[in-house]
C-alpha atoms as a PDB file:
ATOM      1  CA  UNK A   1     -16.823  22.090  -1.463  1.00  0.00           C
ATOM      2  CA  UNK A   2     -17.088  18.149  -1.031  1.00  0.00           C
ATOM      3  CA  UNK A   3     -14.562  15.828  -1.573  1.00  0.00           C
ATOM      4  CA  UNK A   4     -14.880  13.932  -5.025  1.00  0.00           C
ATOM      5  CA  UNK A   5     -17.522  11.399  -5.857  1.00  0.00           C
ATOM      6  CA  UNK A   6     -15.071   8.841  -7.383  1.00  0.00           C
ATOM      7  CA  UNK A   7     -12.917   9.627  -3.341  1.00  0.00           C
ATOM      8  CA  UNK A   8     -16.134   9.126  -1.561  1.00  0.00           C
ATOM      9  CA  UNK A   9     -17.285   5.316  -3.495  1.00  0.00           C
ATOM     10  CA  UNK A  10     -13.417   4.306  -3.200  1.00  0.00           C
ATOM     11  CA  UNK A  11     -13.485   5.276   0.263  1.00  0.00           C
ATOM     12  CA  UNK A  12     -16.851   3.336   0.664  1.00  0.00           C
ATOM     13  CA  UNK A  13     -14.938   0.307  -1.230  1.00  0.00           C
ATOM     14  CA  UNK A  14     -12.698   0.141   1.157  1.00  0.00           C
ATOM     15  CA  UNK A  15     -14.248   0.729   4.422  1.00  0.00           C
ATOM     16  CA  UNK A  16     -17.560   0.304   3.970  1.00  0.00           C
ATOM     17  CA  UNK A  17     -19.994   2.759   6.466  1.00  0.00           C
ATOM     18  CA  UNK A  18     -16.870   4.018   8.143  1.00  0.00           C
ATOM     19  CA  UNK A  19     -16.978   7.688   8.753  1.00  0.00           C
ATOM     20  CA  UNK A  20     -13.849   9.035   9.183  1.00  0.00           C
ATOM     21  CA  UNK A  21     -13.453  11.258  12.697  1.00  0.00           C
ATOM     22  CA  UNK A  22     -11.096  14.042   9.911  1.00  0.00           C
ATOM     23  CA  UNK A  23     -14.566  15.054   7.844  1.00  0.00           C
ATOM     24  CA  UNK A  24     -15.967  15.890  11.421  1.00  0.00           C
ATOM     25  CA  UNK A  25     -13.403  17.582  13.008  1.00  0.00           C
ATOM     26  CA  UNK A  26     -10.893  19.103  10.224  1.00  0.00           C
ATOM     27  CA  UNK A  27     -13.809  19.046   7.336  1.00  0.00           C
ATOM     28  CA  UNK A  28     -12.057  20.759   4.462  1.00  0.00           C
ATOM     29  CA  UNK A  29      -8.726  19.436   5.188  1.00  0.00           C
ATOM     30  CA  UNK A  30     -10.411  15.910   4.684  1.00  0.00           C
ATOM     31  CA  UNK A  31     -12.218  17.054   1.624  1.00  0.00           C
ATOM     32  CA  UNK A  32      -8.608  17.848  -0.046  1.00  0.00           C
ATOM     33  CA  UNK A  33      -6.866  15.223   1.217  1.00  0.00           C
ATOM     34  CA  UNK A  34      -9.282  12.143   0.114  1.00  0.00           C
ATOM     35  CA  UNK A  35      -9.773  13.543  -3.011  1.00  0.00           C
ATOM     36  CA  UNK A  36      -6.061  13.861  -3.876  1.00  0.00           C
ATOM     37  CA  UNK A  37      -5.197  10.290  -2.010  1.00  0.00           C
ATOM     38  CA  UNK A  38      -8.233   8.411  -3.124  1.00  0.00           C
ATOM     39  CA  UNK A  39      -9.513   9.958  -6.552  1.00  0.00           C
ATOM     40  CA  UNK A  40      -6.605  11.603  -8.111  1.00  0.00           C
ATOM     41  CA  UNK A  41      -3.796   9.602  -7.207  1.00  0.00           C
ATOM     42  CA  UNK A  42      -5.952   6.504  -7.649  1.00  0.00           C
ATOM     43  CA  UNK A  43      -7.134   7.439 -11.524  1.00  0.00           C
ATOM     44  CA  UNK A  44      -3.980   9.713 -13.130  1.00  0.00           C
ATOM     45  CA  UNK A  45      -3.511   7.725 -16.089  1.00  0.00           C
ATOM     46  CA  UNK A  46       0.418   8.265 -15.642  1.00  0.00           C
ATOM     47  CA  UNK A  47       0.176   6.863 -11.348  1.00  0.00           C
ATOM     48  CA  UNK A  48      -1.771   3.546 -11.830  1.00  0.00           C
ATOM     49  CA  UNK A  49      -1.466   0.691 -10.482  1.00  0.00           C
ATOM     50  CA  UNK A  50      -3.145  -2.782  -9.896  1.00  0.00           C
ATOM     51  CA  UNK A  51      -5.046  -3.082  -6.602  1.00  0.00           C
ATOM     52  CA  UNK A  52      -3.153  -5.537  -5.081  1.00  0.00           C
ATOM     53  CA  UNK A  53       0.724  -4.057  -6.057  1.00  0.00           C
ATOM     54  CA  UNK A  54      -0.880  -0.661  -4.991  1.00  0.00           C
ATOM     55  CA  UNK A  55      -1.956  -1.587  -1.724  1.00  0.00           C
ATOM     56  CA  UNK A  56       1.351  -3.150  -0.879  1.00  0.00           C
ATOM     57  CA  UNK A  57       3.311  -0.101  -1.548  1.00  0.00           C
ATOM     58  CA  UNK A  58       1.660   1.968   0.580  1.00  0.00           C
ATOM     59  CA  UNK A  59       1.618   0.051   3.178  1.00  0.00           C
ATOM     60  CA  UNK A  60       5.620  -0.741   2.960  1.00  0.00           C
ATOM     61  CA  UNK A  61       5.447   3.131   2.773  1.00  0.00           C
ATOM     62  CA  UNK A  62       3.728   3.408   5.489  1.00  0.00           C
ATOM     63  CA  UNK A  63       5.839   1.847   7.465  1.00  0.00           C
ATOM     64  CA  UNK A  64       8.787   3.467   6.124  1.00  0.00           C
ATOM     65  CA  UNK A  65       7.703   6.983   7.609  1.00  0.00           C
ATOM     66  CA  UNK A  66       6.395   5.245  10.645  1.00  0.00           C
ATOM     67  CA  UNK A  67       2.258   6.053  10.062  1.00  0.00           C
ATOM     68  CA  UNK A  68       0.738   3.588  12.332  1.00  0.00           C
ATOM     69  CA  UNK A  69      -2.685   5.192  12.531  1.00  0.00           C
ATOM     70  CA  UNK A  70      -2.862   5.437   8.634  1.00  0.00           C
ATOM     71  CA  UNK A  71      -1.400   1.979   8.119  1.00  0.00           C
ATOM     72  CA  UNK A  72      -4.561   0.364  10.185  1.00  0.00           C
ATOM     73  CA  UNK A  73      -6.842   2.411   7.969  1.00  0.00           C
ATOM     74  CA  UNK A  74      -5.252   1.132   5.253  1.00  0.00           C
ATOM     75  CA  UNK A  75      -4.328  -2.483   6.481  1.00  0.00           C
ATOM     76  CA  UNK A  76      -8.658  -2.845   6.323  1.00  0.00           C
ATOM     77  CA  UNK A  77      -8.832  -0.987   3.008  1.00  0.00           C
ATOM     78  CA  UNK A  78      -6.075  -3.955   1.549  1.00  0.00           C
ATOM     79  CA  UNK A  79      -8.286  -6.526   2.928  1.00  0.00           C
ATOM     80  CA  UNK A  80     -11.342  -5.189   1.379  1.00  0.00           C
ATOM     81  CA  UNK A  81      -9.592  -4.912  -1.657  1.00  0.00           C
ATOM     82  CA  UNK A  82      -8.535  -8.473  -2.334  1.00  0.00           C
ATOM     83  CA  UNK A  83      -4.712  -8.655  -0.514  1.00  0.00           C
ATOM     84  CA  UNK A  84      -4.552 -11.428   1.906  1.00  0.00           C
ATOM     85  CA  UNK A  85      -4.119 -11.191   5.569  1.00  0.00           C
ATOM     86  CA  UNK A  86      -0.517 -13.361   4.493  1.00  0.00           C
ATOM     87  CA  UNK A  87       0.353 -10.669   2.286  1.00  0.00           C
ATOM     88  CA  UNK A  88       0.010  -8.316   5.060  1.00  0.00           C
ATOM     89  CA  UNK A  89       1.694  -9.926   7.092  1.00  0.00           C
ATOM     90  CA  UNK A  90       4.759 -10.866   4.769  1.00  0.00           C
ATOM     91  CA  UNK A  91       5.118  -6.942   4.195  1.00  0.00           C
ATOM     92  CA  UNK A  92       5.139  -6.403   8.236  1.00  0.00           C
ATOM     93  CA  UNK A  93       7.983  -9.210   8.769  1.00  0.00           C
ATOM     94  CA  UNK A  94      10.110  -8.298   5.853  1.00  0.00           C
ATOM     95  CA  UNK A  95      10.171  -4.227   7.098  1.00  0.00           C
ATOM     96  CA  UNK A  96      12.227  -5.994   9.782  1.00  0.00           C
ATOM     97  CA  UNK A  97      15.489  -6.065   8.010  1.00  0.00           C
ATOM     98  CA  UNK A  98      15.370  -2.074   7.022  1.00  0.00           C
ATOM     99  CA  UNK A  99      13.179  -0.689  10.085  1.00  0.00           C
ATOM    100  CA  UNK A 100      14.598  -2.633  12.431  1.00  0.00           C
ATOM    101  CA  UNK A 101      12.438  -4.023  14.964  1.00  0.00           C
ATOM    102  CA  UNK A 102      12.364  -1.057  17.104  1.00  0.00           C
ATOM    103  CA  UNK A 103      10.033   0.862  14.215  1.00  0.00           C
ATOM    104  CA  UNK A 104       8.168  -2.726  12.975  1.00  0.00           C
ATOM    105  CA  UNK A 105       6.658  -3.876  16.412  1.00  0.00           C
ATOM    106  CA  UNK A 106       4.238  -1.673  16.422  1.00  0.00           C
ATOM    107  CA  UNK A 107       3.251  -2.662  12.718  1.00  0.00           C
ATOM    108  CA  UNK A 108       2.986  -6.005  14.084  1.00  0.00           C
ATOM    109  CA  UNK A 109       0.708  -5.532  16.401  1.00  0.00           C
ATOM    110  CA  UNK A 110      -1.477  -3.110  14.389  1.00  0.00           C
ATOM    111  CA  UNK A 111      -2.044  -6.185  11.886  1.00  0.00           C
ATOM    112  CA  UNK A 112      -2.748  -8.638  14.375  1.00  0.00           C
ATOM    113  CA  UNK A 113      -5.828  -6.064  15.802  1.00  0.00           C
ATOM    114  CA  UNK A 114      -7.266  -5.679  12.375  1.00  0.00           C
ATOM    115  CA  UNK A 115      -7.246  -9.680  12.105  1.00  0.00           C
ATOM    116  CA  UNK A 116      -8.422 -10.192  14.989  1.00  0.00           C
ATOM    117  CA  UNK A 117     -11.147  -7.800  14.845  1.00  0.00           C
ATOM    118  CA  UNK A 118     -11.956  -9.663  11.657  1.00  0.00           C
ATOM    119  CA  UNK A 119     -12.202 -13.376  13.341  1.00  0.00           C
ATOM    120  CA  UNK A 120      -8.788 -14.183  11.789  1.00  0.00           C
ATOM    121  CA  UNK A 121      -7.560 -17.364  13.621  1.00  0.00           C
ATOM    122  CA  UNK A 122      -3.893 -16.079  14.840  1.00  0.00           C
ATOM    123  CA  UNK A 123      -0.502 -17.165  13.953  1.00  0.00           C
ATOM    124  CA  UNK A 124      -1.485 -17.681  10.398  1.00  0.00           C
ATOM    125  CA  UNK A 125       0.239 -20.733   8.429  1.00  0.00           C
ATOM    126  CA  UNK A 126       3.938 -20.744   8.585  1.00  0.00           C
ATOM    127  CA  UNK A 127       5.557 -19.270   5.223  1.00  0.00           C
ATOM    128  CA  UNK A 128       9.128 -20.112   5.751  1.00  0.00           C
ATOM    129  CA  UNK A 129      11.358 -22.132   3.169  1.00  0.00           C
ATOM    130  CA  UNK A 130      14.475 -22.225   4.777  1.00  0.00           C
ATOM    131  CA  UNK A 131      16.240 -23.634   7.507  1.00  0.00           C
ATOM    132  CA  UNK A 132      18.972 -22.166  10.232  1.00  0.00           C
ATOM    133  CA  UNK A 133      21.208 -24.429   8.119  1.00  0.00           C
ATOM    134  CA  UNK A 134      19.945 -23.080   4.774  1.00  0.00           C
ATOM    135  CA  UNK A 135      19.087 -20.168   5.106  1.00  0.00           C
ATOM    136  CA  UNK A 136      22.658 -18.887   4.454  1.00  0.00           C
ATOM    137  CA  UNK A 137      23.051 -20.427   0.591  1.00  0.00           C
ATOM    138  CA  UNK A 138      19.268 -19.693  -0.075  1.00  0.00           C
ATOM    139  CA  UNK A 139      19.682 -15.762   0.937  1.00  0.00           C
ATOM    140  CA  UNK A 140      22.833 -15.601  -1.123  1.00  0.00           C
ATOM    141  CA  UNK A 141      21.365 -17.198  -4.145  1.00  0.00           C
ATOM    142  CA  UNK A 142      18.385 -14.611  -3.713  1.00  0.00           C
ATOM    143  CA  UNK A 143      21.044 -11.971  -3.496  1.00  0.00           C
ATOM    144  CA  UNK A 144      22.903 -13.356  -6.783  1.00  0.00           C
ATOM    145  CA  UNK A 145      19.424 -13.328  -8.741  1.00  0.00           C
ATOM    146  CA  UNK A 146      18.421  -9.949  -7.554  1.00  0.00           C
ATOM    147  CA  UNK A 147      22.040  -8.173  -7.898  1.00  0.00           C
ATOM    148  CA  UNK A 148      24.144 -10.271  -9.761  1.00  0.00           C
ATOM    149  CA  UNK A 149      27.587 -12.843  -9.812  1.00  0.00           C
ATOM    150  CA  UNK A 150      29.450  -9.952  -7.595  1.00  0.00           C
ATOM    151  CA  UNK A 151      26.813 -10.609  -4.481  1.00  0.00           C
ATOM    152  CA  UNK A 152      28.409 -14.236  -4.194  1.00  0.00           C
ATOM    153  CA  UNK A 153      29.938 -15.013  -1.088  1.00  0.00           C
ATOM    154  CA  UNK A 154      30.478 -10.867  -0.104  1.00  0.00           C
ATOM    155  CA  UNK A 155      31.098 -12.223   3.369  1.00  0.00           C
ATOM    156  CA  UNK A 156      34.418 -14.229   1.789  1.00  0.00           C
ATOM    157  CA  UNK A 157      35.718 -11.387  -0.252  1.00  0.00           C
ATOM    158  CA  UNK A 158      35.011  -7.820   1.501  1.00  0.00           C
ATOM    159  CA  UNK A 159      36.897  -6.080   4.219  1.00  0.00           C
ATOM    160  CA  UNK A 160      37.495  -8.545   6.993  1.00  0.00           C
ATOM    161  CA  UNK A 161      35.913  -6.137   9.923  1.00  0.00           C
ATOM    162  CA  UNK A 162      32.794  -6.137   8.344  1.00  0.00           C
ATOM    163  CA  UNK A 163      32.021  -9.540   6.758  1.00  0.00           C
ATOM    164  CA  UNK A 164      29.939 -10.443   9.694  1.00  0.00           C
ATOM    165  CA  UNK A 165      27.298  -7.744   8.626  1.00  0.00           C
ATOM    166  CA  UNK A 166      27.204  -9.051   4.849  1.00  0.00           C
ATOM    167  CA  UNK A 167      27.186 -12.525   6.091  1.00  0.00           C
ATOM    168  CA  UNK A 168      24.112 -11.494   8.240  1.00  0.00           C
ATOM    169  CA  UNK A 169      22.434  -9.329   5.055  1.00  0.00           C
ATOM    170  CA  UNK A 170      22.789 -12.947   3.160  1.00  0.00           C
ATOM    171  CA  UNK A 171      21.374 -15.261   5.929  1.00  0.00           C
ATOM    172  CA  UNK A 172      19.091 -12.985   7.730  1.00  0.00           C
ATOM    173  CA  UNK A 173      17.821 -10.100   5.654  1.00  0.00           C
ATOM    174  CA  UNK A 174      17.528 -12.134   1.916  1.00  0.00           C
ATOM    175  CA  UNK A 175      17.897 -15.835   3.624  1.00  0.00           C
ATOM    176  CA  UNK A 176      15.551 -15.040   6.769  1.00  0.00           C
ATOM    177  CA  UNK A 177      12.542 -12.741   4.862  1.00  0.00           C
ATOM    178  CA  UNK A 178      13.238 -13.265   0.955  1.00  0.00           C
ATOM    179  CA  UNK A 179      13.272 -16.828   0.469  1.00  0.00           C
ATOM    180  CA  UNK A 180       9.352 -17.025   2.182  1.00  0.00           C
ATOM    181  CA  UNK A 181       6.128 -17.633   0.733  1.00  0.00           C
ATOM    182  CA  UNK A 182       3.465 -15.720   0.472  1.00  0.00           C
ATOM    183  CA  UNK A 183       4.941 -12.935  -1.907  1.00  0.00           C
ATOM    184  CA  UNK A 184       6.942 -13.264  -4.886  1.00  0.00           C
ATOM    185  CA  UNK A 185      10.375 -11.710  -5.887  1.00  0.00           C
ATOM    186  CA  UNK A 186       9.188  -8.589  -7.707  1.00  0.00           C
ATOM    187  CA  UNK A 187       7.057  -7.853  -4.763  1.00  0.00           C
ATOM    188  CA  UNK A 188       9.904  -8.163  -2.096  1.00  0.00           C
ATOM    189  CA  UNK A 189      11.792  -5.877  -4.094  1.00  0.00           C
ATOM    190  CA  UNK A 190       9.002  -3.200  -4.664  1.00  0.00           C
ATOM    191  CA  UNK A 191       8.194  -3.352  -1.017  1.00  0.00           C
ATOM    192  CA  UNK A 192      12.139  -3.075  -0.282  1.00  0.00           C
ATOM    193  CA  UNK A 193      12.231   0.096  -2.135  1.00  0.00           C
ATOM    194  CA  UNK A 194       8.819   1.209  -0.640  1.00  0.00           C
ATOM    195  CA  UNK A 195      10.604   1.037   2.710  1.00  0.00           C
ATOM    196  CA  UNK A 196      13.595   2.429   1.654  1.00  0.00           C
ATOM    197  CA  UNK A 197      12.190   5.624   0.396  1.00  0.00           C
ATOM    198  CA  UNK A 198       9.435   6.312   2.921  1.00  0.00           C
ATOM    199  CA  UNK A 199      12.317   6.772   5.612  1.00  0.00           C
ATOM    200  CA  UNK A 200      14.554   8.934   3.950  1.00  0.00           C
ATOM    201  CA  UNK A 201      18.171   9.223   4.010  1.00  0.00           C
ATOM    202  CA  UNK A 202      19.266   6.053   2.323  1.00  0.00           C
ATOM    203  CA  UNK A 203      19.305   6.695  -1.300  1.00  0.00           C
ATOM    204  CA  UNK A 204      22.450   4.952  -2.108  1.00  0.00           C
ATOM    205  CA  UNK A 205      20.369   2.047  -1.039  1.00  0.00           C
ATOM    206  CA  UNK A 206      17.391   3.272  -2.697  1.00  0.00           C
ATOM    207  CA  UNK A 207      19.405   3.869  -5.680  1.00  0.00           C
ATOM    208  CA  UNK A 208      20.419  -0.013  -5.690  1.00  0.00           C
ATOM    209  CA  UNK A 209      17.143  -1.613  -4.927  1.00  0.00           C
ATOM    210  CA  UNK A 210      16.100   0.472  -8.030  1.00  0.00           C
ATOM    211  CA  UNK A 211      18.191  -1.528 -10.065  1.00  0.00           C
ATOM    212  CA  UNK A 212      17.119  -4.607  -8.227  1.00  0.00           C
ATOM    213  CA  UNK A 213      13.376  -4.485  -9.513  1.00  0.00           C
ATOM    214  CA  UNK A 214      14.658  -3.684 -12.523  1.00  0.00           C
ATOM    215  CA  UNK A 215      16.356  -6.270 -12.755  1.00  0.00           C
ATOM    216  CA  UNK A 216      13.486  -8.570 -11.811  1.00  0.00           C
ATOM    217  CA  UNK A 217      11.054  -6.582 -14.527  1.00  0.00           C
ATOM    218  CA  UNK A 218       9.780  -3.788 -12.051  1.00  0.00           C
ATOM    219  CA  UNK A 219      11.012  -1.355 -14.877  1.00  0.00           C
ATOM    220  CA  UNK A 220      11.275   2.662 -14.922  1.00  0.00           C
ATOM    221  CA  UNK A 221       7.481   3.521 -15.708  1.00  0.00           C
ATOM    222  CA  UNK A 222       6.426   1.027 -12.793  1.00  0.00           C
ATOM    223  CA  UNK A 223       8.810   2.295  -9.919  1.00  0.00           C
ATOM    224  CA  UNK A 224       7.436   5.995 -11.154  1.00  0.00           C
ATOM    225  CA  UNK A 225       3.955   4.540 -10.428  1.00  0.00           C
ATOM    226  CA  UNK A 226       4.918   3.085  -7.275  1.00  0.00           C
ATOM    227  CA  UNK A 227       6.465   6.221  -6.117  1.00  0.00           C
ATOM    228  CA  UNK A 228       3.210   8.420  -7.597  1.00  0.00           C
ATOM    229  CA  UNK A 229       0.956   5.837  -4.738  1.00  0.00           C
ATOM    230  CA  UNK A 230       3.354   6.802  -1.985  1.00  0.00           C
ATOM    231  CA  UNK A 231       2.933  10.570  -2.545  1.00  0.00           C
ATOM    232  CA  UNK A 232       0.021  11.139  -0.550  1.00  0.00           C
ATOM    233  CA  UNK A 233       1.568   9.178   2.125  1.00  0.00           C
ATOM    234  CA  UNK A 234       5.068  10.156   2.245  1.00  0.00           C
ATOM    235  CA  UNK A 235       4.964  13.416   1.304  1.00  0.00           C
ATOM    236  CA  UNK A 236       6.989  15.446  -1.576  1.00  0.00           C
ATOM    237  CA  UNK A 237      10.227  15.416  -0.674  1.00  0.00           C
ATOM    238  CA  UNK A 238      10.822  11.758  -0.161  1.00  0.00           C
ATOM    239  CA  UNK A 239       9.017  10.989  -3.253  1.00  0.00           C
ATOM    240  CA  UNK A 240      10.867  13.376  -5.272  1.00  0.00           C
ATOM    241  CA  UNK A 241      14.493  11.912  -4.000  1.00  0.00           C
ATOM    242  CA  UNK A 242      13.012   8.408  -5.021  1.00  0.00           C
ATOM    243  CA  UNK A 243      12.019   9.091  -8.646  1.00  0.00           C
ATOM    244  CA  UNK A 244      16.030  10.850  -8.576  1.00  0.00           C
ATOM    245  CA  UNK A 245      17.015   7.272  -7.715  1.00  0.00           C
ATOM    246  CA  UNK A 246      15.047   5.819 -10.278  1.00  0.00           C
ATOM    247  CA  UNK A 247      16.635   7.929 -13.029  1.00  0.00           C
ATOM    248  CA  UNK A 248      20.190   7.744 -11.151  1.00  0.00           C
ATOM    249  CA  UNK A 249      19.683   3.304 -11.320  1.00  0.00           C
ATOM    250  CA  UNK A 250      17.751   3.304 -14.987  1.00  0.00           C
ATOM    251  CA  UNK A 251      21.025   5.520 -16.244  1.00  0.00           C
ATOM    252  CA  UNK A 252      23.830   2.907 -14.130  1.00  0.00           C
ATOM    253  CA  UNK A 253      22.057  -0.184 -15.808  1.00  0.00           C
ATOM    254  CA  UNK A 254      21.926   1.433 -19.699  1.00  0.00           C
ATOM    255  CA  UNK A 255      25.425   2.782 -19.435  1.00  0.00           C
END
């Protein structure tokens, strides 16, 4: 048994010639694999997605569950496909505010090697819109847009002892990463919730960043997609907890 013909031309499409080391060494473990990841999950009627939103999940995903290796792979594959080395990039910064640094470096670095490779003049242009003295009001605002009037000013309002960390989530995380060029709102938040999922453990954030794409139009049937791309990369269980999320926000915002 082979993998698919529709695996082996996407796999062409997005590294061209490559040969990957797996069909050598672990044959019919690669034959399985790229034809679930790159024919079936691709083509399901009920899973698809655009190129370009696609590729950005997974590798938010990626990220999320810490697969450096497959995130280079695929960092090449998004190139190939269309997504633009600031795309990339944006996805790698933003993972900063729910990796933490600590899990993003190496993401970092594993971009800049695939642009270099590619004769990608490094830093790329600057995508930043705010300033140390705007960024506060611009992340709230972002905040506000995404969640709604109660996200105004949390830092004024909530328990004294921690209204340093929800000033920081306004100016830092949304002020800092949201309020940049290079991708738009509904892909921040898809990303977010990319990230979110692929490390497990936080659905009451999950759940929440649910409601934030819906709120922005990412709807029910599109986070199901979204999560249906991350399957092959996150695994079952972490997928499964997601879609739960999905219902458990879709319900909160109908009731």
């Amino acid at each position: 048994m082979a993998q698919s013909d529709a695996a082996a031309a996407y796999l062409e499409r997005m590294n061209p010639g490559a040969t990957g080391s797996l069909a050598t060494t672990d044959p019919e473990f690669a034959e399985r694999f790229n034809t679930f990841a790159f024919d079936e999950a691709v083509n399901e009627k009920a899973a698809k997605l655009p190129d370009r939103e696609r590729f950005l999940a997974i590798l938010a995903a990626l990220m999320g569950c810490q697969g450096v290796d497959e995130f280079r792979v695929m960092v090449a594959g998004a190139l190939n496909f269309g997504v633009t080395p600031v795309e990339v990039k944006e996805v790698v910064y933003q993972g900063t505010a729910y990796l933490g640094i600590g899990r993003t470096l190496p993401f970092i670095r594993a971009v800049n090697e695939v642009l270099e490779e590619r004769g990608i003049e490094l830093p790329l242009e600057g995508q930043a819109t705010t300033t140390f003295e705007t960024r506060l009001t611009a992340g709230n605002q972002v905040q506000i847009d995404y969640f709604g009037e109660g996200m105004r000013e949390t830092w004024l309002h909530g328990p004294s002892e921690r209204a340093h960390i929800n000033k920081w989530l306004a100016d830092n995380c949304f002020g800092d990463y949201y309020t940049r060029n290079g991708l738009s709102d509904r892909d921040r938040e898809m990303i977010t919730f990319c990230f979110i999922a692929a490390q497990g453990g936080c659905e009451p954030q999950l759940t929440s960043h649910a409601m934030g794409n819906m709120n922005l139009g990412n709807d029910k049937d599109f986070l199901y997609r979204v999560v249906s791309q991350c399957v092959p990369y996150i695994g079952y269980p972490r997928s499964l907890n997601a879609l739960a999320c999905v219902d458990k926000a879709a319900e909160q915002l109908s009731a």
